[in-house]
C-alpha atoms as a PDB file:
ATOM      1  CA  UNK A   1     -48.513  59.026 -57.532  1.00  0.00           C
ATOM      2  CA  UNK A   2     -52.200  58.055 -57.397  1.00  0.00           C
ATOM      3  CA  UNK A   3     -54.153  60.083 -55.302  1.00  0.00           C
ATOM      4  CA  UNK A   4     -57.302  58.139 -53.505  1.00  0.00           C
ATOM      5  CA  UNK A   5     -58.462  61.144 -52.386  1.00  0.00           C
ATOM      6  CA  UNK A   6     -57.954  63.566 -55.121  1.00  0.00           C
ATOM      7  CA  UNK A   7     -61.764  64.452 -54.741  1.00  0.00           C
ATOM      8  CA  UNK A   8     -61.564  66.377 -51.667  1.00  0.00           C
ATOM      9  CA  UNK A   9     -61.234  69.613 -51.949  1.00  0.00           C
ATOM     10  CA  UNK A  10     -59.841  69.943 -48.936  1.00  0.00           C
ATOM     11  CA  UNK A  11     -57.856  66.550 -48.066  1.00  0.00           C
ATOM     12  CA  UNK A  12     -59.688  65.234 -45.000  1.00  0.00           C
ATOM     13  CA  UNK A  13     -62.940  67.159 -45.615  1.00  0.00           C
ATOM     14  CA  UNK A  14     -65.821  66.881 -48.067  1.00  0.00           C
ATOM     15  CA  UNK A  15     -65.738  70.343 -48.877  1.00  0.00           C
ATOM     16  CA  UNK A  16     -64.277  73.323 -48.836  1.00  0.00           C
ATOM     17  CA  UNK A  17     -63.960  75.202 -45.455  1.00  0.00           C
ATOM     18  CA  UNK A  18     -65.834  78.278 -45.452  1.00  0.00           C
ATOM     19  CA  UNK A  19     -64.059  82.134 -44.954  1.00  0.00           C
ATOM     20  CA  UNK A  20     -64.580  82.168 -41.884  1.00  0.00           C
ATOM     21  CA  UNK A  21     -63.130  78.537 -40.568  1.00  0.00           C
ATOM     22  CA  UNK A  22     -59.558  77.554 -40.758  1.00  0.00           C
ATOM     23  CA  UNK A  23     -57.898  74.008 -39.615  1.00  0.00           C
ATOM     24  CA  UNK A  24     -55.733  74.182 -36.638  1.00  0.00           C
ATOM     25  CA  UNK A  25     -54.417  71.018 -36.374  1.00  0.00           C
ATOM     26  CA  UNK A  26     -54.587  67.276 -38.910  1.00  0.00           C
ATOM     27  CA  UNK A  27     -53.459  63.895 -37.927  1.00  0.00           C
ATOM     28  CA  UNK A  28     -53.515  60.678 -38.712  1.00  0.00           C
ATOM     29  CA  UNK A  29     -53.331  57.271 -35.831  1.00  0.00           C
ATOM     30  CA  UNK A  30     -50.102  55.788 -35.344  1.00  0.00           C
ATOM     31  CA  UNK A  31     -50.135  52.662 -37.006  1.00  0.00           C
ATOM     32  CA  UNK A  32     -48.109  50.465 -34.206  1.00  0.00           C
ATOM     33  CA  UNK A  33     -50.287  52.245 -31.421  1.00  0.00           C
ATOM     34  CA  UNK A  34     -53.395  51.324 -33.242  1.00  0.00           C
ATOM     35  CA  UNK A  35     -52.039  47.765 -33.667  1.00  0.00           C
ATOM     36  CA  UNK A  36     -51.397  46.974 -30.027  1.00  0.00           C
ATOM     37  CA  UNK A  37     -53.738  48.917 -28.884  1.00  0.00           C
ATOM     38  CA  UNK A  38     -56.775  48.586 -31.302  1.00  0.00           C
ATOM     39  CA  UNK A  39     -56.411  45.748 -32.988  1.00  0.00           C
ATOM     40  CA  UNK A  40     -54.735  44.068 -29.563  1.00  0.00           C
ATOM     41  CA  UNK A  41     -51.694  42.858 -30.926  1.00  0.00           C
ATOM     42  CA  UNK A  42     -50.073  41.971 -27.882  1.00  0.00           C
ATOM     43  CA  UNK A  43     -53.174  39.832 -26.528  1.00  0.00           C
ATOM     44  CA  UNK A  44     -52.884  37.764 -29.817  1.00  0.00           C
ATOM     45  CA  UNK A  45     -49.009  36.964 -29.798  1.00  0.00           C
ATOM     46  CA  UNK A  46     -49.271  35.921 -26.029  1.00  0.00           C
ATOM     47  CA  UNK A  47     -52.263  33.423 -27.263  1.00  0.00           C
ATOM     48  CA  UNK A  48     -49.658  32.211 -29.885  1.00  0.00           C
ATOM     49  CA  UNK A  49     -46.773  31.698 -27.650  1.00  0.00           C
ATOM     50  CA  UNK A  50     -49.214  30.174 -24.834  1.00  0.00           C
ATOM     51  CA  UNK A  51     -49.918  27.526 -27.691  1.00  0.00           C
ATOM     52  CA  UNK A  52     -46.409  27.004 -28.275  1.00  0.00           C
ATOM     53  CA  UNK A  53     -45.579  26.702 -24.944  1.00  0.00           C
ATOM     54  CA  UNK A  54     -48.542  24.400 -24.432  1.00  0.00           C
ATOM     55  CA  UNK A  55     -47.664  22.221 -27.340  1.00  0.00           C
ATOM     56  CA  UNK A  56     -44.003  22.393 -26.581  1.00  0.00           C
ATOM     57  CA  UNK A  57     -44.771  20.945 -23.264  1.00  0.00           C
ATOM     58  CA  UNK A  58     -47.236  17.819 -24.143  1.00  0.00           C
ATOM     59  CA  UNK A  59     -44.488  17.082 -26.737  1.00  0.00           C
ATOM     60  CA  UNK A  60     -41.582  16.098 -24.302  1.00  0.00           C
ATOM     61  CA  UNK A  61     -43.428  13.128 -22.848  1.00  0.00           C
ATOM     62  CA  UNK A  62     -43.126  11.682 -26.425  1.00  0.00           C
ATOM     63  CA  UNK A  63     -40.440  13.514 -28.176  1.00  0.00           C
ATOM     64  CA  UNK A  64     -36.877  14.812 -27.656  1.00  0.00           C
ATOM     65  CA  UNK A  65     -36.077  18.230 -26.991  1.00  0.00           C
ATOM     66  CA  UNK A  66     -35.747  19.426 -30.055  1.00  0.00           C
ATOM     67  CA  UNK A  67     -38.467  17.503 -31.774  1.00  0.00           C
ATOM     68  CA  UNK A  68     -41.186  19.392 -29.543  1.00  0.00           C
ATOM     69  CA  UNK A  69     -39.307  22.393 -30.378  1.00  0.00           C
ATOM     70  CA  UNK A  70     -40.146  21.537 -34.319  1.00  0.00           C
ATOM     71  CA  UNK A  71     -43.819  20.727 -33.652  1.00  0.00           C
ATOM     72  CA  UNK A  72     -44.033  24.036 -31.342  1.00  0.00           C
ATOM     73  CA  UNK A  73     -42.599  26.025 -34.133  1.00  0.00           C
ATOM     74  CA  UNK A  74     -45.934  25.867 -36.414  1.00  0.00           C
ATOM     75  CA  UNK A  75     -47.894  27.848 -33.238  1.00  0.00           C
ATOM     76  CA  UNK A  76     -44.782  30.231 -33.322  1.00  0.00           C
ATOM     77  CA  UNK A  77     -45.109  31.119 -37.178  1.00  0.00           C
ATOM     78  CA  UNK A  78     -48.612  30.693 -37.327  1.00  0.00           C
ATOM     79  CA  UNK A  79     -49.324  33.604 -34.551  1.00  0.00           C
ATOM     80  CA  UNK A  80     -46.138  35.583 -36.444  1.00  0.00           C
ATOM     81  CA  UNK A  81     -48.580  35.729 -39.829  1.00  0.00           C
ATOM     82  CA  UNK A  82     -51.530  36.461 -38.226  1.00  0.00           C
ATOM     83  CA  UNK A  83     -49.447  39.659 -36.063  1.00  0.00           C
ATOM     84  CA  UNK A  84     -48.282  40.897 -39.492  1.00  0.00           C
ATOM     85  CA  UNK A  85     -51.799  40.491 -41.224  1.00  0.00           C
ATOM     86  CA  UNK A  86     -53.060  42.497 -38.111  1.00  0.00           C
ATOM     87  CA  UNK A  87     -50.405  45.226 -38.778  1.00  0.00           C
ATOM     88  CA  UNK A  88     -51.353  45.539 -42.325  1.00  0.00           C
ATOM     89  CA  UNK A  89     -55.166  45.942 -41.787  1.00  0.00           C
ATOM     90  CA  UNK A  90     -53.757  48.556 -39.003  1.00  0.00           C
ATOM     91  CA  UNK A  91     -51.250  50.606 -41.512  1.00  0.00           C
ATOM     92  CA  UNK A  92     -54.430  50.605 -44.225  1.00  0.00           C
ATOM     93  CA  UNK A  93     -56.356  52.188 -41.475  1.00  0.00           C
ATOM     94  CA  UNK A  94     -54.070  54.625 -40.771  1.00  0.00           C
ATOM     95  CA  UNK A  95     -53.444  55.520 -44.551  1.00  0.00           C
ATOM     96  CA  UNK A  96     -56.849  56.273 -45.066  1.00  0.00           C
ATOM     97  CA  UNK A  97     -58.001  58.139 -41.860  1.00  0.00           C
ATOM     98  CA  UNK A  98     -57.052  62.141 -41.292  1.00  0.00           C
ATOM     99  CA  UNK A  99     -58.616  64.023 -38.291  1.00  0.00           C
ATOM    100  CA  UNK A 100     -59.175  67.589 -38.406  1.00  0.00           C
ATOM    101  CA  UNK A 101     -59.227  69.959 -35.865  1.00  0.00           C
ATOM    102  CA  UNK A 102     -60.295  73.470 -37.273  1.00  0.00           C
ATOM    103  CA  UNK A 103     -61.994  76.431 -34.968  1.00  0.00           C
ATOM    104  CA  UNK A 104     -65.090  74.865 -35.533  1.00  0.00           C
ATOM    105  CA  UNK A 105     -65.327  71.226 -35.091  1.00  0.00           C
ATOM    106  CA  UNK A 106     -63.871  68.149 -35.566  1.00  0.00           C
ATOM    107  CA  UNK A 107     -63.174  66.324 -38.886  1.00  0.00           C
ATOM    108  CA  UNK A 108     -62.897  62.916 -39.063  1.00  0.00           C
ATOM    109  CA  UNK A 109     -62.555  61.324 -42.083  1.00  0.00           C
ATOM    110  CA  UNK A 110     -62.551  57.371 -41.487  1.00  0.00           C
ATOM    111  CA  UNK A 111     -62.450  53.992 -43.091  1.00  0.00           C
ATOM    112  CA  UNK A 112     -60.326  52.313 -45.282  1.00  0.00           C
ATOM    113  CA  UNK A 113     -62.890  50.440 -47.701  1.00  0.00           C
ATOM    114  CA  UNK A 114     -65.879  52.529 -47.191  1.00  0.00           C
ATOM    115  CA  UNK A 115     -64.703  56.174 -46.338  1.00  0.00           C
ATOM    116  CA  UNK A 116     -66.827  57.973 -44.430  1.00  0.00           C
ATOM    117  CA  UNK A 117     -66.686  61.485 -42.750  1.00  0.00           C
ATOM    118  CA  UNK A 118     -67.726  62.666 -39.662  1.00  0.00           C
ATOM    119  CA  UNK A 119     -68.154  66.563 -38.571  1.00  0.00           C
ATOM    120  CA  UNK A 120     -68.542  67.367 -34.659  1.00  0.00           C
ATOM    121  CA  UNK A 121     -69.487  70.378 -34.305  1.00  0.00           C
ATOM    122  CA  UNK A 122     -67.826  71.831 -30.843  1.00  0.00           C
ATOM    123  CA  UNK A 123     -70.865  73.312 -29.993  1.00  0.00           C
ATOM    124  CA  UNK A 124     -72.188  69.721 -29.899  1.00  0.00           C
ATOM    125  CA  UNK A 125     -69.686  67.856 -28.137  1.00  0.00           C
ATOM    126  CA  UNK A 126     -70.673  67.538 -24.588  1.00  0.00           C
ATOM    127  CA  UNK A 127     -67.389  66.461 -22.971  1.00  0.00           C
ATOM    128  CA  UNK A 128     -63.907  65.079 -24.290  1.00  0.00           C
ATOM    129  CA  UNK A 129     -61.533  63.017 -22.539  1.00  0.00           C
ATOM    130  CA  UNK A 130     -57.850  62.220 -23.263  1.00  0.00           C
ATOM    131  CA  UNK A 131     -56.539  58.515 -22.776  1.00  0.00           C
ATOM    132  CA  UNK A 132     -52.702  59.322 -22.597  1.00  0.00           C
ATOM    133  CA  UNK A 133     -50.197  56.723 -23.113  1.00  0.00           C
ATOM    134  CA  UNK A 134     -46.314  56.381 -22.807  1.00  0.00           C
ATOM    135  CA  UNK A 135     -44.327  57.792 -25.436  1.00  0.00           C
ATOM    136  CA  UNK A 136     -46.843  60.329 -25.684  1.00  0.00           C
ATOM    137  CA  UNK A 137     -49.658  59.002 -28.100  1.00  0.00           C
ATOM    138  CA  UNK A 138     -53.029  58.501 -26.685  1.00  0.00           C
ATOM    139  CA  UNK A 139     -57.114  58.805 -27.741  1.00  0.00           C
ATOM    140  CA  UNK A 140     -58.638  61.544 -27.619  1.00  0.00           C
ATOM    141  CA  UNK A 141     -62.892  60.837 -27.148  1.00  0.00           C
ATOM    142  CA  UNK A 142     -65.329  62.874 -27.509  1.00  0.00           C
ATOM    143  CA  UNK A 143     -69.080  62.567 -25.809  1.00  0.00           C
ATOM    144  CA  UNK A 144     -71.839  63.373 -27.940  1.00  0.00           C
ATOM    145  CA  UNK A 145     -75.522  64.122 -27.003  1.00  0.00           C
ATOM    146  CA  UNK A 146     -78.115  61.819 -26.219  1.00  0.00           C
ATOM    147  CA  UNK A 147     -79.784  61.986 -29.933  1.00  0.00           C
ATOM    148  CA  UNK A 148     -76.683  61.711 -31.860  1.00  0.00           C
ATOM    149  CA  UNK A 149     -76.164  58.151 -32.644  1.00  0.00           C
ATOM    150  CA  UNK A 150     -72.973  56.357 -34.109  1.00  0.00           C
ATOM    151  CA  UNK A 151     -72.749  52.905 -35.098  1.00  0.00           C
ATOM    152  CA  UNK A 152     -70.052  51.510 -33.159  1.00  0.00           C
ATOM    153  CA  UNK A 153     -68.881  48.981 -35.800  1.00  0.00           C
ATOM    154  CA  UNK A 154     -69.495  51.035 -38.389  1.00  0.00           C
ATOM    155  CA  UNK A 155     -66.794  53.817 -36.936  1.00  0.00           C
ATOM    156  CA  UNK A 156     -64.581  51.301 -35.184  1.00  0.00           C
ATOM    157  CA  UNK A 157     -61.389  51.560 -34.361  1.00  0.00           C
ATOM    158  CA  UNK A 158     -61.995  55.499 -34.220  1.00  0.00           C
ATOM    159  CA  UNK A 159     -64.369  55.147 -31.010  1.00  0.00           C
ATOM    160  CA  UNK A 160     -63.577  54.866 -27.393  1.00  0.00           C
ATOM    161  CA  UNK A 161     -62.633  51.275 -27.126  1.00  0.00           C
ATOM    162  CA  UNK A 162     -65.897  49.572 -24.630  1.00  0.00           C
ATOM    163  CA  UNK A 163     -68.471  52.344 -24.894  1.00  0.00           C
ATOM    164  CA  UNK A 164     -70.816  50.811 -27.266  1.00  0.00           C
ATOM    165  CA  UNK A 165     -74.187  51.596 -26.164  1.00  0.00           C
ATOM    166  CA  UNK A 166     -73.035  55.211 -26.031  1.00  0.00           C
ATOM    167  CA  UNK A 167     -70.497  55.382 -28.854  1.00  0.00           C
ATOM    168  CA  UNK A 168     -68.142  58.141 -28.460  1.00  0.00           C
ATOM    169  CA  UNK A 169     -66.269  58.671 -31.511  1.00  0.00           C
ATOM    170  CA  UNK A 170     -62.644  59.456 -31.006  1.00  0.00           C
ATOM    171  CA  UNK A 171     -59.085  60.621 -32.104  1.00  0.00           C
ATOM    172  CA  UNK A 172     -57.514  57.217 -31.896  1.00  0.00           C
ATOM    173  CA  UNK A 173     -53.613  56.244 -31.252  1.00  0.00           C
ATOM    174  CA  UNK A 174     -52.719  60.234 -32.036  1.00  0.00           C
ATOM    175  CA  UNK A 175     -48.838  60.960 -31.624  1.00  0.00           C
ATOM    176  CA  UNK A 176     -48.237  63.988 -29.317  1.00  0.00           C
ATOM    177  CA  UNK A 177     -51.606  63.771 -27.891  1.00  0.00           C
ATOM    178  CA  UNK A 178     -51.618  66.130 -25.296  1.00  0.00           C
ATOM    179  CA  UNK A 179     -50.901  69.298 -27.565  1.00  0.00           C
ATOM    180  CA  UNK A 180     -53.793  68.169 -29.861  1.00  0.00           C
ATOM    181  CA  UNK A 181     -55.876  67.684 -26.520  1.00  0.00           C
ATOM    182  CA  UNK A 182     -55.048  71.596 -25.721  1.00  0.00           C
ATOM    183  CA  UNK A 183     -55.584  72.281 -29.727  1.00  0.00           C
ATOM    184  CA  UNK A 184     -59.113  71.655 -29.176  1.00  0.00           C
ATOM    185  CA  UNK A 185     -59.532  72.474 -25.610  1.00  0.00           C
ATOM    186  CA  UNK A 186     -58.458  76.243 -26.993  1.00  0.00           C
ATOM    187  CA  UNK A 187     -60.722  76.084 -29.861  1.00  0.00           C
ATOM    188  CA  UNK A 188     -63.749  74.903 -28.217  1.00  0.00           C
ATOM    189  CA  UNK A 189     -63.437  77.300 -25.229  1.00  0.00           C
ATOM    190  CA  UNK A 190     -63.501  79.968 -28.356  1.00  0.00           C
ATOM    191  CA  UNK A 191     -66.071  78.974 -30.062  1.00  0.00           C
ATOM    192  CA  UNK A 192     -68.219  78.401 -27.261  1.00  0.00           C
ATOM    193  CA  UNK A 193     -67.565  81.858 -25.965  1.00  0.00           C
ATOM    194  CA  UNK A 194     -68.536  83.784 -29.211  1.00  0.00           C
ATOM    195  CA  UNK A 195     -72.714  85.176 -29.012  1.00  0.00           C
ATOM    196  CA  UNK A 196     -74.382  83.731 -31.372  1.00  0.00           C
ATOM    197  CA  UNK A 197     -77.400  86.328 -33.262  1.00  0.00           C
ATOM    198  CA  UNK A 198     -80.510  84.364 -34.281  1.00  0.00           C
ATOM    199  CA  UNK A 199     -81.991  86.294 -37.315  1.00  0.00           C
ATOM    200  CA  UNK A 200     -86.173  86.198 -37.047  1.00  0.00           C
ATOM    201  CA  UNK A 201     -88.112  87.243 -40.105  1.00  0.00           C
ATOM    202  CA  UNK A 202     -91.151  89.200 -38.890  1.00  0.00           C
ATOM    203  CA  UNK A 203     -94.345  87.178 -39.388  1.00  0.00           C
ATOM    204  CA  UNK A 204     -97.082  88.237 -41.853  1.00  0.00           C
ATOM    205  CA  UNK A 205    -100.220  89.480 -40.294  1.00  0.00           C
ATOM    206  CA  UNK A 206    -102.147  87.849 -42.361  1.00  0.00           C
ATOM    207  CA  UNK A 207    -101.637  84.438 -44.998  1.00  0.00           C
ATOM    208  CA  UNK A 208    -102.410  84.865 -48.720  1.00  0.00           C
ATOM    209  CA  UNK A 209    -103.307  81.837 -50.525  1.00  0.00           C
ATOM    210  CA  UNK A 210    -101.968  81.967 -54.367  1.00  0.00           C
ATOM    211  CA  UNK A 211    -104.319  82.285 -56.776  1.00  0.00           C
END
């Protein structure tokens, strides 16, 4: 089999993880979570069946029965395409995208036609908040500082769906969301814990120019 991402020496990451980091926890979004929820799946077949319905009803001032049934039909199979284009673009996306959680940061490698990867440091991320949803899944967004900027389209559907003047990027439509939610909740309380040692050269008395 044909590896897209054969490059990676480490799949989800640009590079290899050094000695002293290790990855705690890798996922991918649900497809049919990020279908409904993402790419609104269920807004889009009630359009569809409101046309039907619609057209279905003009129809039996005219028609029989089952004549506005046939002209209601095209609404029917029209919004039944569009649902399973919708759920392709959604299964590509979820193909393509791993998030990492190592005791570090978070990984998030994104994008289906042009990849991209994101690394969030913990030390960085402000505040997290978990979107849980029945069955379990849910989105798992993080808030970054003020200076960190993300392009909302250009990370979408793997931000927290309205923020856009503030994009939060985000672990979007994970299965078993909770236990990731702890996964990093540990790891972060960790590595925010640990002193960190600043290392200052002592400065020169004096500057030498080269000659």
């Amino acid at each position: 089999m044909h590896d897209d991402f054969k490059f990676e020496p480490v799949r989800g990451l640009p590079e290899a993880l050094p000695k002293d980091e290790h990855i705690i926890w890798q996922g991918s979004p649900v497809a049919r979570r990020l279908w409904i929820e993402a790419f609104k799946a269920r807004w889009v077949a009630g359009y569809f069946i409101l046309l039907a319905v619609w057209r279905f009803g003009v129809s039996t001032a005219d028609n029989s029965l089952a004549g506005s049934v046939v002209l209601a039909t095209p609404f029917l199979i029209g919004g039944a395409f569009v649902l399973s284009l919708l759920y392709g673009l959604a299964w590509i996306q979820s193909r393509a995208t791993v998030y990492t959680l190592t005791n570090k940061r978070v990984g998030m490698r994104i994008g289906a036609a042009l990849t991209m990867t994101l690394n969030l440091p913990y030390t960085q991320i402000e505040a997290a908040q978990l979107d849980l949803r029945k069955g379990g899944s849910g989105t798992l967004a993080f808030l970054l500082p003020l200076d960190t900027r993300l392009s909302y389209l250009m990370t979408w559907p793997h931000v927290r769906p309205g923020h856009i003047n503030r994009t939060q990027a985000a672990l979007r439509c994970i299965a078993d969301a909770e236990t990731v939610a702890r996964h990093f909740t540990e790891a972060a309380e960790t590595r925010l814990s640990q002193p960190t040692v600043e290392r200052r050269d002592a400065a020169l008395p004096h500057a030498v120019a080269a000659e």
